[in-house]
C-alpha atoms as a PDB file:
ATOM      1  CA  UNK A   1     131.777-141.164 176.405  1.00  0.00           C
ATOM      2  CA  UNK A   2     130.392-139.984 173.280  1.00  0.00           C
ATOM      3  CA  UNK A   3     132.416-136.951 170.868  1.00  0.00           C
ATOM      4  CA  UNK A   4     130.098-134.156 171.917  1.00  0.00           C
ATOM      5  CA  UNK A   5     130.861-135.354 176.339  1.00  0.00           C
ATOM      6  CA  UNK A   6     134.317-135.900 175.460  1.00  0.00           C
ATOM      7  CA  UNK A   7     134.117-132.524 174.250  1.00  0.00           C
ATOM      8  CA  UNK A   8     132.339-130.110 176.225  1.00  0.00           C
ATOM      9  CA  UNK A   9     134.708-131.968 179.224  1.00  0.00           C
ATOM     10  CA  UNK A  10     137.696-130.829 178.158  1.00  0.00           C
ATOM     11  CA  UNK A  11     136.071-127.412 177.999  1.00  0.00           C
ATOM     12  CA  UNK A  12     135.384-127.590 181.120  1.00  0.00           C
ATOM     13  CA  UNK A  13     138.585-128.198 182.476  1.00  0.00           C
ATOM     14  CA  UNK A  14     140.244-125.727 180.380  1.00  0.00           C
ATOM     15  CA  UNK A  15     138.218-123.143 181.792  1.00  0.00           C
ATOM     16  CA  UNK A  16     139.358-124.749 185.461  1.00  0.00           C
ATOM     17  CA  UNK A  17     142.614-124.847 184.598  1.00  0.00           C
ATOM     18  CA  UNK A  18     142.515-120.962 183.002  1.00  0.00           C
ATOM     19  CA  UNK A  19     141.645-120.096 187.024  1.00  0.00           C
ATOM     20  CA  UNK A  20     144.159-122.448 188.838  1.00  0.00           C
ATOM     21  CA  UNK A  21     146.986-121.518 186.810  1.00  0.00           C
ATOM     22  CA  UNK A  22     146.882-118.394 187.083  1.00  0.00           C
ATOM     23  CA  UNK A  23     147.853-118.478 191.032  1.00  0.00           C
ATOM     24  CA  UNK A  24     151.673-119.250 190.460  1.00  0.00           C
ATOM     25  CA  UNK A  25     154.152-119.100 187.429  1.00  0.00           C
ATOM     26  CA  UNK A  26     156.215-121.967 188.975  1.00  0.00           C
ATOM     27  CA  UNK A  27     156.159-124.496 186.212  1.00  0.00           C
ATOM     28  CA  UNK A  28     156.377-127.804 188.359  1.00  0.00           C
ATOM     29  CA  UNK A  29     153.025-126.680 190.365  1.00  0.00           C
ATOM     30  CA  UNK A  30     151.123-125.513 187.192  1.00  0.00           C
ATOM     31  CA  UNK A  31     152.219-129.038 185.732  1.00  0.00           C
ATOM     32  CA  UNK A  32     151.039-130.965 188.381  1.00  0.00           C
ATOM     33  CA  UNK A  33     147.878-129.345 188.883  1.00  0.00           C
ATOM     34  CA  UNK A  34     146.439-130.452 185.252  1.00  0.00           C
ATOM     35  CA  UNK A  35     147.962-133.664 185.691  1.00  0.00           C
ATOM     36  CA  UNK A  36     145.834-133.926 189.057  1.00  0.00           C
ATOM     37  CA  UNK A  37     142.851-132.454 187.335  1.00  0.00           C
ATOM     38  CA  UNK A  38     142.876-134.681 183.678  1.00  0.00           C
ATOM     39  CA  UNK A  39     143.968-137.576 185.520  1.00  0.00           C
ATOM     40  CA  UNK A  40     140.837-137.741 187.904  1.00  0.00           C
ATOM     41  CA  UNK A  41     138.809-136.370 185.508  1.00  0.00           C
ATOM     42  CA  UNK A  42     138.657-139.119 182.634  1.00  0.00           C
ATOM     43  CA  UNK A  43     138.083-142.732 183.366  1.00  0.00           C
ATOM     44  CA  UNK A  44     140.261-143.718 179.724  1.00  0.00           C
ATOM     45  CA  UNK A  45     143.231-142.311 181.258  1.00  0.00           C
ATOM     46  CA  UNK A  46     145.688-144.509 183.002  1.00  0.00           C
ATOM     47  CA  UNK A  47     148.788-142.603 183.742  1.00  0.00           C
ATOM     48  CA  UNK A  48     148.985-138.704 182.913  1.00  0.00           C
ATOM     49  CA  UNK A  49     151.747-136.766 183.154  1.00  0.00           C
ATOM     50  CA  UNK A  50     154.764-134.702 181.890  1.00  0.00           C
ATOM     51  CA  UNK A  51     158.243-135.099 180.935  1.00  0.00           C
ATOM     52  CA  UNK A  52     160.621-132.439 180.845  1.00  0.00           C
ATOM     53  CA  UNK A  53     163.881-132.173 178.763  1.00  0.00           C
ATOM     54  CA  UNK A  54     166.961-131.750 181.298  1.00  0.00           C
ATOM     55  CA  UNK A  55     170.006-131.293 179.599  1.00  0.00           C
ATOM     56  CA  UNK A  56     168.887-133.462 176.353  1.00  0.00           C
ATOM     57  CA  UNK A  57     167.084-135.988 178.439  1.00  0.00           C
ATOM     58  CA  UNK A  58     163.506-136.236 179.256  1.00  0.00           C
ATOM     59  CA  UNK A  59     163.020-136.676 182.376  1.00  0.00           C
ATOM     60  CA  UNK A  60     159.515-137.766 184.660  1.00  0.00           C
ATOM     61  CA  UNK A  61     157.779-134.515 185.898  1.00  0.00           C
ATOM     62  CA  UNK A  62     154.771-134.191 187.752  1.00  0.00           C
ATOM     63  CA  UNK A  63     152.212-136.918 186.553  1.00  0.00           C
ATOM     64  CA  UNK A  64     149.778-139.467 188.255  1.00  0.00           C
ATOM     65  CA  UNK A  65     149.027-143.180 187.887  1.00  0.00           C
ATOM     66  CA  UNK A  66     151.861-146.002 188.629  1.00  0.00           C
ATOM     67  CA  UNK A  67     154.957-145.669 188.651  1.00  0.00           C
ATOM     68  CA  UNK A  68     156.826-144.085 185.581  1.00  0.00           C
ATOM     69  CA  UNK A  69     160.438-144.203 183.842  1.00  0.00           C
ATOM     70  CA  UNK A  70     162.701-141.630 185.330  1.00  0.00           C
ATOM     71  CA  UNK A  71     164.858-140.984 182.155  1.00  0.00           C
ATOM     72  CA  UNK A  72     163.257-142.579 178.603  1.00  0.00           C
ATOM     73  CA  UNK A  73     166.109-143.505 176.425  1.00  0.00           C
ATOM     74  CA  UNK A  74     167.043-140.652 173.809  1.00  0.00           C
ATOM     75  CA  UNK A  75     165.534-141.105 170.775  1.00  0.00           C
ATOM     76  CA  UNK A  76     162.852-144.218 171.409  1.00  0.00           C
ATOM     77  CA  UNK A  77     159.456-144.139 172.279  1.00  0.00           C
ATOM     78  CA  UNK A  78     156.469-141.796 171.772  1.00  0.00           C
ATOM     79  CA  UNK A  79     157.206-139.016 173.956  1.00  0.00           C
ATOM     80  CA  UNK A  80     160.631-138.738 172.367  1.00  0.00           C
ATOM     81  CA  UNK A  81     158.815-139.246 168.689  1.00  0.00           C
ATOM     82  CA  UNK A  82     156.716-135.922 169.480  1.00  0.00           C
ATOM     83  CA  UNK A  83     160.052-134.159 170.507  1.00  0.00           C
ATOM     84  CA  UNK A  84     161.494-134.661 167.503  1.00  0.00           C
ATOM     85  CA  UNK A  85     158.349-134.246 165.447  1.00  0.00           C
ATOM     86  CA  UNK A  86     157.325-131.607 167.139  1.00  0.00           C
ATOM     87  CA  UNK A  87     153.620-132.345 166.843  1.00  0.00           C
ATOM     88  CA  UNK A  88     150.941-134.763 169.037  1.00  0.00           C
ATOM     89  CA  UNK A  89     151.721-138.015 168.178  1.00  0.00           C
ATOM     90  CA  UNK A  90     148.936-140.333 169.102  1.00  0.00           C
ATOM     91  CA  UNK A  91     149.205-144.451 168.845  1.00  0.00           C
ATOM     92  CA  UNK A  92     146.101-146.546 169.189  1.00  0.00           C
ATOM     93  CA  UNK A  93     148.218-149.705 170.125  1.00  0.00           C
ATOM     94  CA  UNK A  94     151.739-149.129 171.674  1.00  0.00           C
ATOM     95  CA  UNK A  95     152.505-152.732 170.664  1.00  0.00           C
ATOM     96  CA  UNK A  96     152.656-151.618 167.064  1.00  0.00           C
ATOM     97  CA  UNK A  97     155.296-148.758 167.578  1.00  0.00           C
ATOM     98  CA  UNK A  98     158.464-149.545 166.877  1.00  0.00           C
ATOM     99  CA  UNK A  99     160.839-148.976 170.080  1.00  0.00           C
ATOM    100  CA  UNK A 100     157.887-148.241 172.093  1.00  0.00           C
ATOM    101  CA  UNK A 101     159.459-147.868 175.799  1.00  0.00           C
ATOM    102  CA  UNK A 102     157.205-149.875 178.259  1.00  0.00           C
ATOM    103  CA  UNK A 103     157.307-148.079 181.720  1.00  0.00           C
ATOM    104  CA  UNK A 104     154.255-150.449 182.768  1.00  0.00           C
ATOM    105  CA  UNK A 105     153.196-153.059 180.525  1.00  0.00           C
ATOM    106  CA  UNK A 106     149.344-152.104 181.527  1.00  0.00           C
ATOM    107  CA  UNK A 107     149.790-148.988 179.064  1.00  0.00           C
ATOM    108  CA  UNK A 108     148.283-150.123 175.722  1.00  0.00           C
ATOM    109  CA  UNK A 109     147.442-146.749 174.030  1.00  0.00           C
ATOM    110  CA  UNK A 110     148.788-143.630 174.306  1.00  0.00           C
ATOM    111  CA  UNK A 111     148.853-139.964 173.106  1.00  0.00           C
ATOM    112  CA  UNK A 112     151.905-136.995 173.567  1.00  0.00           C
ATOM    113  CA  UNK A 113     151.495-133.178 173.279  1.00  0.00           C
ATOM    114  CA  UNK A 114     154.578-131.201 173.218  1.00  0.00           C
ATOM    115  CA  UNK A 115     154.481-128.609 175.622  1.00  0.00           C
ATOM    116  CA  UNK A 116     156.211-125.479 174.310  1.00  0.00           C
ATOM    117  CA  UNK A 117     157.986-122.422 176.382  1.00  0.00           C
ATOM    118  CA  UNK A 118     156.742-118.834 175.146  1.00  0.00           C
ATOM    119  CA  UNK A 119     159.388-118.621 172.508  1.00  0.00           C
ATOM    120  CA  UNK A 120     157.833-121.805 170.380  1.00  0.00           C
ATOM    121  CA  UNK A 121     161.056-124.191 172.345  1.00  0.00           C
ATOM    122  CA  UNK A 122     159.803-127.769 173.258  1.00  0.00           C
ATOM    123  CA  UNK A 123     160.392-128.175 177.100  1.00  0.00           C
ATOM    124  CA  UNK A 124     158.361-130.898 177.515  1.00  0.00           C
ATOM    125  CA  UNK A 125     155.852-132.948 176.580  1.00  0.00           C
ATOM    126  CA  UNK A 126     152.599-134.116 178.157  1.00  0.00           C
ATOM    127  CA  UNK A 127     152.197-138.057 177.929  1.00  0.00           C
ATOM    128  CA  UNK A 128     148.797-140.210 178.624  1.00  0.00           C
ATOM    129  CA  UNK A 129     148.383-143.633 178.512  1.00  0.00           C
ATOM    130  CA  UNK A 130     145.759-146.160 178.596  1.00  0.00           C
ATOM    131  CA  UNK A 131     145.543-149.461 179.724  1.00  0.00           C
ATOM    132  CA  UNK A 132     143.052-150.282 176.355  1.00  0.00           C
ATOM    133  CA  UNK A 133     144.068-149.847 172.899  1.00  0.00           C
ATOM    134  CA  UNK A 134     142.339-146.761 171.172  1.00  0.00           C
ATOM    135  CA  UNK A 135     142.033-144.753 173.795  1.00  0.00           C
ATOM    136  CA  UNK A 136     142.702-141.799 172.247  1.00  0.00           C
ATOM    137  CA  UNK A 137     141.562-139.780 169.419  1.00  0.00           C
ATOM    138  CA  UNK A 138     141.551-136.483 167.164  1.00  0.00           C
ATOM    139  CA  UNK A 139     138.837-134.785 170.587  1.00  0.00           C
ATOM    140  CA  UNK A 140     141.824-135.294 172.811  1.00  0.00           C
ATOM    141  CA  UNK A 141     144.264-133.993 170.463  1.00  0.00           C
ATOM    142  CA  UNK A 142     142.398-131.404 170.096  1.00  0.00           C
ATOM    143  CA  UNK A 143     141.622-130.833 174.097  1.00  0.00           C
ATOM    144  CA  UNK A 144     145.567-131.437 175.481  1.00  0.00           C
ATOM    145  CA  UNK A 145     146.761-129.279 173.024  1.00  0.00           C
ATOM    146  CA  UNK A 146     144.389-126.453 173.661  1.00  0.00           C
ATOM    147  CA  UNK A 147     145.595-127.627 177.618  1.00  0.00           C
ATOM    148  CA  UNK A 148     148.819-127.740 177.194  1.00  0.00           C
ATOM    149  CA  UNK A 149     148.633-124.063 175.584  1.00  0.00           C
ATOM    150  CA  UNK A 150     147.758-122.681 178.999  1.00  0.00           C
ATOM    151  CA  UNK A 151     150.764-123.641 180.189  1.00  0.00           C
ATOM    152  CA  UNK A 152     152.792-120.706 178.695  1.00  0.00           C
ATOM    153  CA  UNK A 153     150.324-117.942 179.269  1.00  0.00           C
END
């Protein structure tokens, strides 16, 4: 898919996603309706889905694709590097970062997009992996984020 597809997509499904969201303020249904929606909607993604901190854990949410880590270990891995950063973190080649947690050894690439409450707190983060390296670039930074904003309106 070329930048300007990749684009206009994700524009697309945030104007979906502005619509569905709006029928419930429960947090577990809004978070499994854009993993439902992203995850069917791009062929690069191989698992999509959220994990929420629980009492200084994060802990599988909603998400689709195989089968996922219940509980990643605190402070390893991607999802936990965006907590802490507190920014997208995106890694071309999960073989090259260091205490990378492998849920499913398929997952090659990967990107994470902290998902913030309405007071600026992380809650959560929203994780995608693919199952080639590079998946993922600056376009779906760019997309998730704007995504993952609708969350807290």
């Amino acid at each position: 898919m070329d930048k300007g597809q990749k684009l206009a997509r994700y524009e697309r499904i945030c104007g979906q996603l502005a619509g569905l969201l709006g029928r419930t303020a429960d947090t577990q249904a809004r978070m499994a309706t854009v993993t439902a929606l992203l995850y069917h909607k791009f062929d690069h993604y191989f698992w999509c889905g959220f994990y929420r901190l629980v009492d200084r854990d994060l802990v599988v949410g909603p998400y689709q694709g195989p089968l996922a880590c219940q509980v990643l270990a605190r402070g390893r891995g991607v999802c936990w590097a965006a907590v802490t950063g507190g920014e997208t973190v995106i890694v071309p080649d999960v073989r090259r970062f260091a205490g990378h947690i492998a849920c499913d050894a398929r997952s090659l690439s990967e990107i994470v997009v902290p998902v913030r409450d309405a007071g600026g707190a992380i809650v959560a983060v929203l994780d995608v992996a693919g199952d080639k390296p590079e998946q993922f670039d600056e376009e779906d930074r760019q997309g998730l984020e704007t995504i993952v904003a609708l969350l807290t309106r």
